[in-house]
Protein backbone atom coordinates (compact mmCIF):
# COMPACT_ATOMS: atom_id res chain seq x y z
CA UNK A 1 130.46 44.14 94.70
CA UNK A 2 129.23 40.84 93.47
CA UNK A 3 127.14 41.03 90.26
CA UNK A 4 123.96 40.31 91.83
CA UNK A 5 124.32 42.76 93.65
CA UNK A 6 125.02 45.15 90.74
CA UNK A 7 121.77 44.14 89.29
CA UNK A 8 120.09 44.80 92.57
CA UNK A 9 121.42 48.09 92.18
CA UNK A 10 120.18 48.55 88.30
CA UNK A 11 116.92 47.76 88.08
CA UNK A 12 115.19 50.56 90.91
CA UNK A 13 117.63 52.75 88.80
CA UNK A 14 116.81 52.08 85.53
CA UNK A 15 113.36 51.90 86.89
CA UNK A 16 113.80 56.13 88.06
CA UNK A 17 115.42 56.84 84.69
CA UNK A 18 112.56 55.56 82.38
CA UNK A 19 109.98 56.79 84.78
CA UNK A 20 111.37 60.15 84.40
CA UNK A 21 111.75 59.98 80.67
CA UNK A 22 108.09 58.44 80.02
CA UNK A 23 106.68 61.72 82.04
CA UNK A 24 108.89 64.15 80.13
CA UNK A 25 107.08 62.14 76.89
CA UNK A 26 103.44 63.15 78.32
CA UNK A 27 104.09 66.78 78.15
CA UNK A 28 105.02 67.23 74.96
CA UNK A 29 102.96 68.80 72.46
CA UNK A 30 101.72 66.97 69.46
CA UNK A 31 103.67 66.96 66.39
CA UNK A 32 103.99 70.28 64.48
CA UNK A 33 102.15 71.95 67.12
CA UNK A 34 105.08 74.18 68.73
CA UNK A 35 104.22 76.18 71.92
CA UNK A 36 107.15 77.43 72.51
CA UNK A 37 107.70 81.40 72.62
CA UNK A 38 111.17 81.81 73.21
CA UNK A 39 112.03 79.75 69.58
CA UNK A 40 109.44 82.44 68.18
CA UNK A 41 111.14 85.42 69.11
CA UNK A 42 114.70 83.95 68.19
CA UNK A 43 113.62 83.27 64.90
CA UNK A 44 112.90 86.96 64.55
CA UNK A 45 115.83 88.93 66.37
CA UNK A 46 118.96 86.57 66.15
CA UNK A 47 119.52 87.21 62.42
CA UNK A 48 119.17 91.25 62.60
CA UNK A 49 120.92 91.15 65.91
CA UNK A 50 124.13 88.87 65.09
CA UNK A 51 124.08 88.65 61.58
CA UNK A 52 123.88 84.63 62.20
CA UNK A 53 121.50 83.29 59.43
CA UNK A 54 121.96 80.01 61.48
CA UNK A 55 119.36 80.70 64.09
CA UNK A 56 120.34 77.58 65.83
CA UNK A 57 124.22 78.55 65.69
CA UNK A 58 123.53 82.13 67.57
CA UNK A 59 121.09 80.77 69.88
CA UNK A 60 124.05 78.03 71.02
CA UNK A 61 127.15 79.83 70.70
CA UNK A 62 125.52 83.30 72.10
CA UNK A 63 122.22 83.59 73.92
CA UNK A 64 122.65 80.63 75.55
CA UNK A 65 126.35 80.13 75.46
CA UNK A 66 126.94 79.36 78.67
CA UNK A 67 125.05 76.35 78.52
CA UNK A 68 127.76 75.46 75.26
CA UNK A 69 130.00 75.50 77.67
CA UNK A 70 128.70 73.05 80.16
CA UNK A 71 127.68 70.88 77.45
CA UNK A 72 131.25 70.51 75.93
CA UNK A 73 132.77 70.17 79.56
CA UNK A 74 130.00 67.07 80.02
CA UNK A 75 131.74 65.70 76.91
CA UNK A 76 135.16 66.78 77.98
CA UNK A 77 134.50 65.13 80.99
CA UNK A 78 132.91 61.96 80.08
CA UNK A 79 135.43 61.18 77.19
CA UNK A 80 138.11 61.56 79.95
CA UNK A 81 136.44 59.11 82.14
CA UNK A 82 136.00 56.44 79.39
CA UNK A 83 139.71 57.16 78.15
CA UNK A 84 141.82 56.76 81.71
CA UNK A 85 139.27 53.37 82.55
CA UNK A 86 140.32 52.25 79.25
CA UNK A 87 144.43 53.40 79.54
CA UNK A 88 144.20 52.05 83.53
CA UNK A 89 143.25 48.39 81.84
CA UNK A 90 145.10 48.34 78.12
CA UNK A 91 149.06 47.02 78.42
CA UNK A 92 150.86 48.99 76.10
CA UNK A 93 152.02 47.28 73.04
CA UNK A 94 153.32 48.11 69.44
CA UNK A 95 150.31 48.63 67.19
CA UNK A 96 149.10 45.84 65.39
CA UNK A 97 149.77 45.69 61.12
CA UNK A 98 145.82 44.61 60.77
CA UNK A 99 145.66 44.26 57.24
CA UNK A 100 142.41 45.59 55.04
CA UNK A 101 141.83 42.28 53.26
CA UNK A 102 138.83 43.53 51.44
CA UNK A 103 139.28 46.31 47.96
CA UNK A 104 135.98 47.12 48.26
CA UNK A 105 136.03 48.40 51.61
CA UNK A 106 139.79 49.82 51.11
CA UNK A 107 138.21 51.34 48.53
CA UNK A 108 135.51 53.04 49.78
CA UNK A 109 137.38 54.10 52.82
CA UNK A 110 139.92 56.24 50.48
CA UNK A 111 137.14 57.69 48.08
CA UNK A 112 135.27 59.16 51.35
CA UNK A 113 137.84 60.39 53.50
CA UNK A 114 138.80 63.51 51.55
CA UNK A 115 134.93 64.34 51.18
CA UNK A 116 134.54 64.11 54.82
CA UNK A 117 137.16 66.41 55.57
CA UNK A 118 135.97 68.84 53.35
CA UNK A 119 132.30 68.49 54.62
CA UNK A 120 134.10 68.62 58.57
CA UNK A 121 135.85 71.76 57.30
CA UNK A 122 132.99 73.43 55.88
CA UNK A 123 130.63 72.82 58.73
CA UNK A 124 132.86 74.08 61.27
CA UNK A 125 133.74 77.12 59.16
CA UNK A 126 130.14 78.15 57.97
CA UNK A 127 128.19 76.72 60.59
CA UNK A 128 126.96 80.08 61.80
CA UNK A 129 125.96 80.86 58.33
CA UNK A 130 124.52 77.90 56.38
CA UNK A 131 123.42 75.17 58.28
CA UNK A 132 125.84 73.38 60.30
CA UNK A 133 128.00 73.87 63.23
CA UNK A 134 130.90 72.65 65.74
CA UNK A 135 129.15 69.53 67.15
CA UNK A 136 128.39 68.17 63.98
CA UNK A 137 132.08 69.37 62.18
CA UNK A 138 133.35 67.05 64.84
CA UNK A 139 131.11 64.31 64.89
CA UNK A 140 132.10 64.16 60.80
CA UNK A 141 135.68 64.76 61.36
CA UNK A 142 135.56 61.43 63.99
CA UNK A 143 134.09 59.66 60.77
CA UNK A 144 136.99 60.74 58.67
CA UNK A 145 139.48 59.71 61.25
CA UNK A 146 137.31 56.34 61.25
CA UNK A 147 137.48 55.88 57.26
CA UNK A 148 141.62 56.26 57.68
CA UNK A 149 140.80 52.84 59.76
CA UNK A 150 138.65 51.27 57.04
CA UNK A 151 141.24 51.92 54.09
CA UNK A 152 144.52 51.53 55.94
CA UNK A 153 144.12 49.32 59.14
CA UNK A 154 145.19 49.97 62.65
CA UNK A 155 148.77 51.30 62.32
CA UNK A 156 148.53 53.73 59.75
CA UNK A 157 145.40 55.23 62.40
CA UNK A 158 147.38 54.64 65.77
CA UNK A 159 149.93 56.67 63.93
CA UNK A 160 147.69 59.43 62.72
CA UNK A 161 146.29 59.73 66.26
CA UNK A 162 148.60 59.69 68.68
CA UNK A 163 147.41 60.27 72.46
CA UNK A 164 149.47 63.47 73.08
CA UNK A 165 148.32 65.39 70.19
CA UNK A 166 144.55 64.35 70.85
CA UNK A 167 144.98 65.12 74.48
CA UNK A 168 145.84 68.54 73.68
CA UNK A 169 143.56 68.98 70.99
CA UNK A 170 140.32 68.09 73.16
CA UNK A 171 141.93 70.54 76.05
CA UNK A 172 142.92 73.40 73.71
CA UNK A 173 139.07 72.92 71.94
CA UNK A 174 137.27 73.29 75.88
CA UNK A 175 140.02 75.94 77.33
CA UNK A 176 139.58 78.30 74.12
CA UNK A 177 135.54 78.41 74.59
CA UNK A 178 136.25 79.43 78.35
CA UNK A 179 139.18 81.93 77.32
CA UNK A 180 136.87 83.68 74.62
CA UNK A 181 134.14 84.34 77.43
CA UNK A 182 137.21 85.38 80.05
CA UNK A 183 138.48 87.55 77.29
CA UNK A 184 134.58 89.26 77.66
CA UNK A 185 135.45 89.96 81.10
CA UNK A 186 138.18 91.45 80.93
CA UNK A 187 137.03 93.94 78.09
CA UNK A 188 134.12 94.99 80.98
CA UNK A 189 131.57 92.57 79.20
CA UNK A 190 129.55 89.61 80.58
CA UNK A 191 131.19 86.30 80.50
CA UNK A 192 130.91 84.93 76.41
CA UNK A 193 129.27 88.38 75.16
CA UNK A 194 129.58 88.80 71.63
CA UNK A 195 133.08 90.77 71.48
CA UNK A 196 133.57 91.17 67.93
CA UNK A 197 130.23 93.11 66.75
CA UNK A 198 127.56 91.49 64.14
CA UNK A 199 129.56 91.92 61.30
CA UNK A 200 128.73 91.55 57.13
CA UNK A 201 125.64 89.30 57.27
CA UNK A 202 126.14 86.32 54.84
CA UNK A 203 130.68 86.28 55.35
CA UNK A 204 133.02 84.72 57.42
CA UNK A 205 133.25 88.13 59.36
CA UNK A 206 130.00 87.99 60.61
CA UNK A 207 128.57 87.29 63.55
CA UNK A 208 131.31 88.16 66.06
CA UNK A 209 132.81 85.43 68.25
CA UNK A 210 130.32 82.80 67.06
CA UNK A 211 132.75 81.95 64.64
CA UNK A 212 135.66 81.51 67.16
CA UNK A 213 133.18 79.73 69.66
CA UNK A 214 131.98 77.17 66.64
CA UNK A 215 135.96 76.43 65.54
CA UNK A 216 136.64 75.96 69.51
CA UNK A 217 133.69 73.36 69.47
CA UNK A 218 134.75 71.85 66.46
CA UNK A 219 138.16 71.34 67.92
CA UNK A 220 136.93 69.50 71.02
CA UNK A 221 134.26 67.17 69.84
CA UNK A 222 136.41 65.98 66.97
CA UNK A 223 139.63 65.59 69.82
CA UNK A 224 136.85 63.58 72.02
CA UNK A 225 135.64 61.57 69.66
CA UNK A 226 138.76 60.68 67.53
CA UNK A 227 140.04 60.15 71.28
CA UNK A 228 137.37 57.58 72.04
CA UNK A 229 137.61 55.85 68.73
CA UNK A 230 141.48 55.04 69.27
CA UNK A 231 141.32 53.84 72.59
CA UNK A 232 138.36 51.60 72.18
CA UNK A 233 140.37 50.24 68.98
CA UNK A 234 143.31 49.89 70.92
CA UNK A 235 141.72 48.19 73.65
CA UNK A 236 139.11 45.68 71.91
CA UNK A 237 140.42 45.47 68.55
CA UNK A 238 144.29 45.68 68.41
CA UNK A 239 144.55 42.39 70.67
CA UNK A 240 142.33 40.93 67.43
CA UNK A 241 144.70 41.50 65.35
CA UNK A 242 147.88 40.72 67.45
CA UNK A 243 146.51 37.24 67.64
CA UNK A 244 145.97 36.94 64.02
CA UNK A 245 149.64 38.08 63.64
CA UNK A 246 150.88 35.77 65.28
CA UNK A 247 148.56 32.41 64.33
């Protein structure tokens, strides 16, 4: 397909996608004026009913869980796409020594990365409880992995994220949400029902499987992202730097 012919193809598209997006817009209600009733009524069972002072945390990870779950396979699924177009067109060579040639940003790099594992950590482990949760643990744990880039260059991150251990990562993140609900099942339960009981309100024991759903979330969007982060560096900027290397 010639690129004209791509562009025929894009614009009626594009032309569908932002007509459907400008009459989703219409609907909605002006700001601060929620209409709502189903946010009303979650607001005042989930806490007495899963011990889950994150409202947001039991509505994902348990009312509506099964909607997690096809959420994280649309990112399992999309990062798997961009990573095998990427692998298909990338020639494998030895990682590139890019040297950081700035302190300041060397710096900086080192001084954040142990925060943002901490704040990854936390957020994954409390997200049911404080606000929080396993989409953004893993969004912050990809920006950790990102800041080992910034302070050390290219090797010491192609090191720290090799392809195998992501891989599995990412699957062992999406295959534990679906084995918690199986496990459900096979206690006589609907698929993902709470297995554990509520819990002590305010601990790391509360809440059930939330907790076990939020770490298996965690788990996969940091794999997916950390995933897409090395193989667009390996495929745009390595090359960079191999040419520098050998100028």
């Amino acid at each position: 397909m010639t690129a004209a012919q791509r562009r025929f193809l894009l614009v009626p598209a594009l032309a569908v996608v932002l007509g459907g997006l400008l009459w989703g817009l219409v609907g909605l209600p002006d700001f601060g004026h929620y209409r709502g009733p189903y946010g009303d009524i979650l607001n005042r069972v989930a806490v007495p009913e899963r011990h889950a002072d994150n409202v947001v945390a039991a509505t994902v990870f348990d009312y509506r869980a099964v909607d997690t779950l096809g959420e994280e396979f649309i990112l399992f699924c999309a990062a798997l796409g961009v990573v095998l177009l990427l692998r298909y067109q990338r020639e494998e060579e030895a990682p590139a020594a890019a040297r950081v040639r700035s302190d300041g940003v060397r710096l900086f790099g080192l001084l954040m990365l142990g925060p943002a594992l901490v704040i990854a950590a936390w957020l994954a482990a409390f997200g049911y409880i404080t606000p929080g949760g396993g989409f953004q643990a893993g969004v912050v744990f990809a920006a950790a992995a990102l800041l080992l880039y910034v302070a050390s260059g290219y090797r010491p991150f192609a090191k720290a994220s090799r392809e195998e251990a992501l891989d599995l990562a990412e699957a062992t993140g999406a295959g534990g949400f679906v084995a918690i609900g199986l496990a459900a099942l096979i206690a006589g339960m609907p698929f993902l029902h709470n297995l554990l009981g509520s819990g002590q309100r305010g601990t790391l024991l509360s809440a059930g499987s939330i907790g076990f759903l939020n770490w298996a979330t965690a788990i996969e969007v940091a794999a997916a992202n950390v995933l897409l982060i090395a193989e667009f560096l390996a495929s745009y900027i390595a090359p960079l730097h191999r040419r520098e290397e050998q100028a």
